[in-house]
C-alpha atoms as a PDB file:
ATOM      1  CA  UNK A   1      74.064 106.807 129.166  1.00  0.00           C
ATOM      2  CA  UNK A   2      70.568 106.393 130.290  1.00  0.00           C
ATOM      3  CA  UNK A   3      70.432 102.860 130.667  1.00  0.00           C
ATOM      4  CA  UNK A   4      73.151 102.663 133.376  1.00  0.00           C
ATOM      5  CA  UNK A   5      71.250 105.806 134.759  1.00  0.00           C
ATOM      6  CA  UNK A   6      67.990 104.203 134.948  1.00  0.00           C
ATOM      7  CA  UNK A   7      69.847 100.446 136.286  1.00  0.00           C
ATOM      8  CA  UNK A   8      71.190 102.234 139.214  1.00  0.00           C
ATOM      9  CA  UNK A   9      67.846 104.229 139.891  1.00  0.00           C
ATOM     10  CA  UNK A  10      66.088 100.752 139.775  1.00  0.00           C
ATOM     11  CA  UNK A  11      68.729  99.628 142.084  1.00  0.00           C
ATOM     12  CA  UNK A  12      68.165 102.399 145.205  1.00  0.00           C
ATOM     13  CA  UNK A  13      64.772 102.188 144.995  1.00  0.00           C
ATOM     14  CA  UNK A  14      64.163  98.707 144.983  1.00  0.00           C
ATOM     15  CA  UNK A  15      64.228  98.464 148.718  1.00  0.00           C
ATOM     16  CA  UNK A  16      61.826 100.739 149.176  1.00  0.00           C
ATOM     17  CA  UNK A  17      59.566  99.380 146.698  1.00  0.00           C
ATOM     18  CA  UNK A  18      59.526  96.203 148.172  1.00  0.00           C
ATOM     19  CA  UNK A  19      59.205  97.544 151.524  1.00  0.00           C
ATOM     20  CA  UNK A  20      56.141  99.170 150.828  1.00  0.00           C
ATOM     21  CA  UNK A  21      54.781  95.934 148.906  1.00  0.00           C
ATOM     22  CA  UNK A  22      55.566  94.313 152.254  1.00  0.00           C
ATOM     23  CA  UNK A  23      53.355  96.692 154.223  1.00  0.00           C
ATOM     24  CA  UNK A  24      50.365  96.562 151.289  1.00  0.00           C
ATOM     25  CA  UNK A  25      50.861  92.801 151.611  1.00  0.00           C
ATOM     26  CA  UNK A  26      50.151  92.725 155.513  1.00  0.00           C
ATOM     27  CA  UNK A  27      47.686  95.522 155.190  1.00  0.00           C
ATOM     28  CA  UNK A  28      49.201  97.813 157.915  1.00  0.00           C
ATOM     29  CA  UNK A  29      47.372 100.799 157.510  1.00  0.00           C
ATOM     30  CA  UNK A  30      48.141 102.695 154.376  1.00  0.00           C
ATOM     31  CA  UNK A  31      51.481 102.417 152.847  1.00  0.00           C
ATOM     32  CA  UNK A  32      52.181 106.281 152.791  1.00  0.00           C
ATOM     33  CA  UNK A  33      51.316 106.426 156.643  1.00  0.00           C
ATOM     34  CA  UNK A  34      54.400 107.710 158.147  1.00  0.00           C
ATOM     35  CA  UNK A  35      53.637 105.825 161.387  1.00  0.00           C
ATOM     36  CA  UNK A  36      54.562 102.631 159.051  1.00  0.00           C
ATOM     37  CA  UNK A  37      58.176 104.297 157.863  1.00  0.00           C
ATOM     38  CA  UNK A  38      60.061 104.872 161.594  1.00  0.00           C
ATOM     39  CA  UNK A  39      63.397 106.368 160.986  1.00  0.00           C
ATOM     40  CA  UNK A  40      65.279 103.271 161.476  1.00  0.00           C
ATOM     41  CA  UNK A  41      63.293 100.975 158.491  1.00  0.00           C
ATOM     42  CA  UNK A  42      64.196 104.249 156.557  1.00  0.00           C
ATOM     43  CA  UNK A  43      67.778 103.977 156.946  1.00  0.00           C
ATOM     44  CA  UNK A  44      67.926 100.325 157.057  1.00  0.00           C
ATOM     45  CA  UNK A  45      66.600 100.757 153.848  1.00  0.00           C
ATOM     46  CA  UNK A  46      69.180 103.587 152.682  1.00  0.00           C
ATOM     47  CA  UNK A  47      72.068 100.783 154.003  1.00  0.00           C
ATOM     48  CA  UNK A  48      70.452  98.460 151.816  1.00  0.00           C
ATOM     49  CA  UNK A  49      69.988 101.156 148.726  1.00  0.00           C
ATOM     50  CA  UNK A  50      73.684 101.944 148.732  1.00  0.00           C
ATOM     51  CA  UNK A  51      75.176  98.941 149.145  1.00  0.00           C
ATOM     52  CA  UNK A  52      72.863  97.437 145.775  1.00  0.00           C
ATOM     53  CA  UNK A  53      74.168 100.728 143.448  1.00  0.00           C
ATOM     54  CA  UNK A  54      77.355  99.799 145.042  1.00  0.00           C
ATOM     55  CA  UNK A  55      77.155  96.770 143.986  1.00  0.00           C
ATOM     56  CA  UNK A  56      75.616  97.450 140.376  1.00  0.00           C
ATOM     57  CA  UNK A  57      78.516 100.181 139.894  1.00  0.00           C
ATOM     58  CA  UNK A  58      81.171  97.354 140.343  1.00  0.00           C
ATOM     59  CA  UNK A  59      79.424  94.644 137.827  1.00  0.00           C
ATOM     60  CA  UNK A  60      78.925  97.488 135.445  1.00  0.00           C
ATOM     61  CA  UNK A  61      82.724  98.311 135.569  1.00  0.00           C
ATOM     62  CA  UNK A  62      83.252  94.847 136.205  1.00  0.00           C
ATOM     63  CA  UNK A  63      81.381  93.517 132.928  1.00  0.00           C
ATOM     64  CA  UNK A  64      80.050  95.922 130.580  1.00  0.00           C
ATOM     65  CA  UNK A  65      81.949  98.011 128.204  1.00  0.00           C
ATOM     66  CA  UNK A  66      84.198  97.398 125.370  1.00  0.00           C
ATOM     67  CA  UNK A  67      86.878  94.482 126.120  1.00  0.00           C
ATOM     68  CA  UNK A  68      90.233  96.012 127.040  1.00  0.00           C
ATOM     69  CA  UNK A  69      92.682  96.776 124.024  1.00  0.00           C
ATOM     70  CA  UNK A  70      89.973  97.904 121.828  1.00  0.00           C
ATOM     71  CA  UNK A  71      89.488 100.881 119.576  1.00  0.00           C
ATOM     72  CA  UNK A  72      86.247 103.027 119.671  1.00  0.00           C
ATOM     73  CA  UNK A  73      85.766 104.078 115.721  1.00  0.00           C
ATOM     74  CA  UNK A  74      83.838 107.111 116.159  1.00  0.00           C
ATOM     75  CA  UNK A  75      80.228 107.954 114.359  1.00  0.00           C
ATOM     76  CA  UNK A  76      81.034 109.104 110.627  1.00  0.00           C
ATOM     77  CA  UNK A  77      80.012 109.845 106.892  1.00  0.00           C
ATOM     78  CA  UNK A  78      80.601 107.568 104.214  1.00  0.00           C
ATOM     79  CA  UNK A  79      79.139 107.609 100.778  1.00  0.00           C
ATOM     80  CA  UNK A  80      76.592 110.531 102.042  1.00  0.00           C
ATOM     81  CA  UNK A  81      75.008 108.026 105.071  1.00  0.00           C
ATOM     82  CA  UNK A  82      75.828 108.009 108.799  1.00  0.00           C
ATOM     83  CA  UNK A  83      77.666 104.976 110.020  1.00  0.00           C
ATOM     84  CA  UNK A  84      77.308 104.287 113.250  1.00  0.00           C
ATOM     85  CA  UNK A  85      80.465 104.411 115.564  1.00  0.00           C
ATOM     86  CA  UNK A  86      81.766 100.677 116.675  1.00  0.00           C
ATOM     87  CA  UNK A  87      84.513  99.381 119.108  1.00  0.00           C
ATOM     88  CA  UNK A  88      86.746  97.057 117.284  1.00  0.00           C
ATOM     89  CA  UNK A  89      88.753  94.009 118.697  1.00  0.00           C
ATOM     90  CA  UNK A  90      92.696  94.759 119.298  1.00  0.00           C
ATOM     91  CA  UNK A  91      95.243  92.210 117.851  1.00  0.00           C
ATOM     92  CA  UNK A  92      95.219  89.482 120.011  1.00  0.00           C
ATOM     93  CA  UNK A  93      98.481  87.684 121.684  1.00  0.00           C
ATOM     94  CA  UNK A  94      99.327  84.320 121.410  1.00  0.00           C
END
């Protein structure tokens, strides 16, 4: 659960991050100055922010996970040792 956590985190502020690269780049003052965030870069950037998790939520759904039809075999004990839990294939059509 923390990896899509932390992809979608990367995602929002990624804008921003390059944003203030952009002003350390063109040495405009100092990047925290809040003459060099006006409201409008800031929610240019928050357009920009949601549209990229947006974005990130749909090719999560769209390609991660387990294929469809498959079975999730829980976490369990055999012979005194943990086995790790596994998705396995479902029968497949022809």
């Amino acid at each position: 659960m923390v990896r899509p956590i932390a992809t979608e985190l990367v995602l929002f502020l990624t804008p921003f991050a390059l944003y203030a690269l952009f002003l350390w780049v063109k040495k405009r003052g100092g990047v925290l100055d809040l003459t060099n965030w006006p409201m409008t870069h800031v929610l240019s950037l928050l357009a920009a922010s949601f549209v990229m998790v947006i974005a990130g939520f749909f090719a999560l759904a769209h390609w991660g996970g387990a294929p469809p039809g498959s079975t999730y075999i829980p976490a369990h004990i055999e012979d005194g040792r943990l086995v790790p839990g596994e998705t396995k294939p479902g029968p497949t059509k022809k």
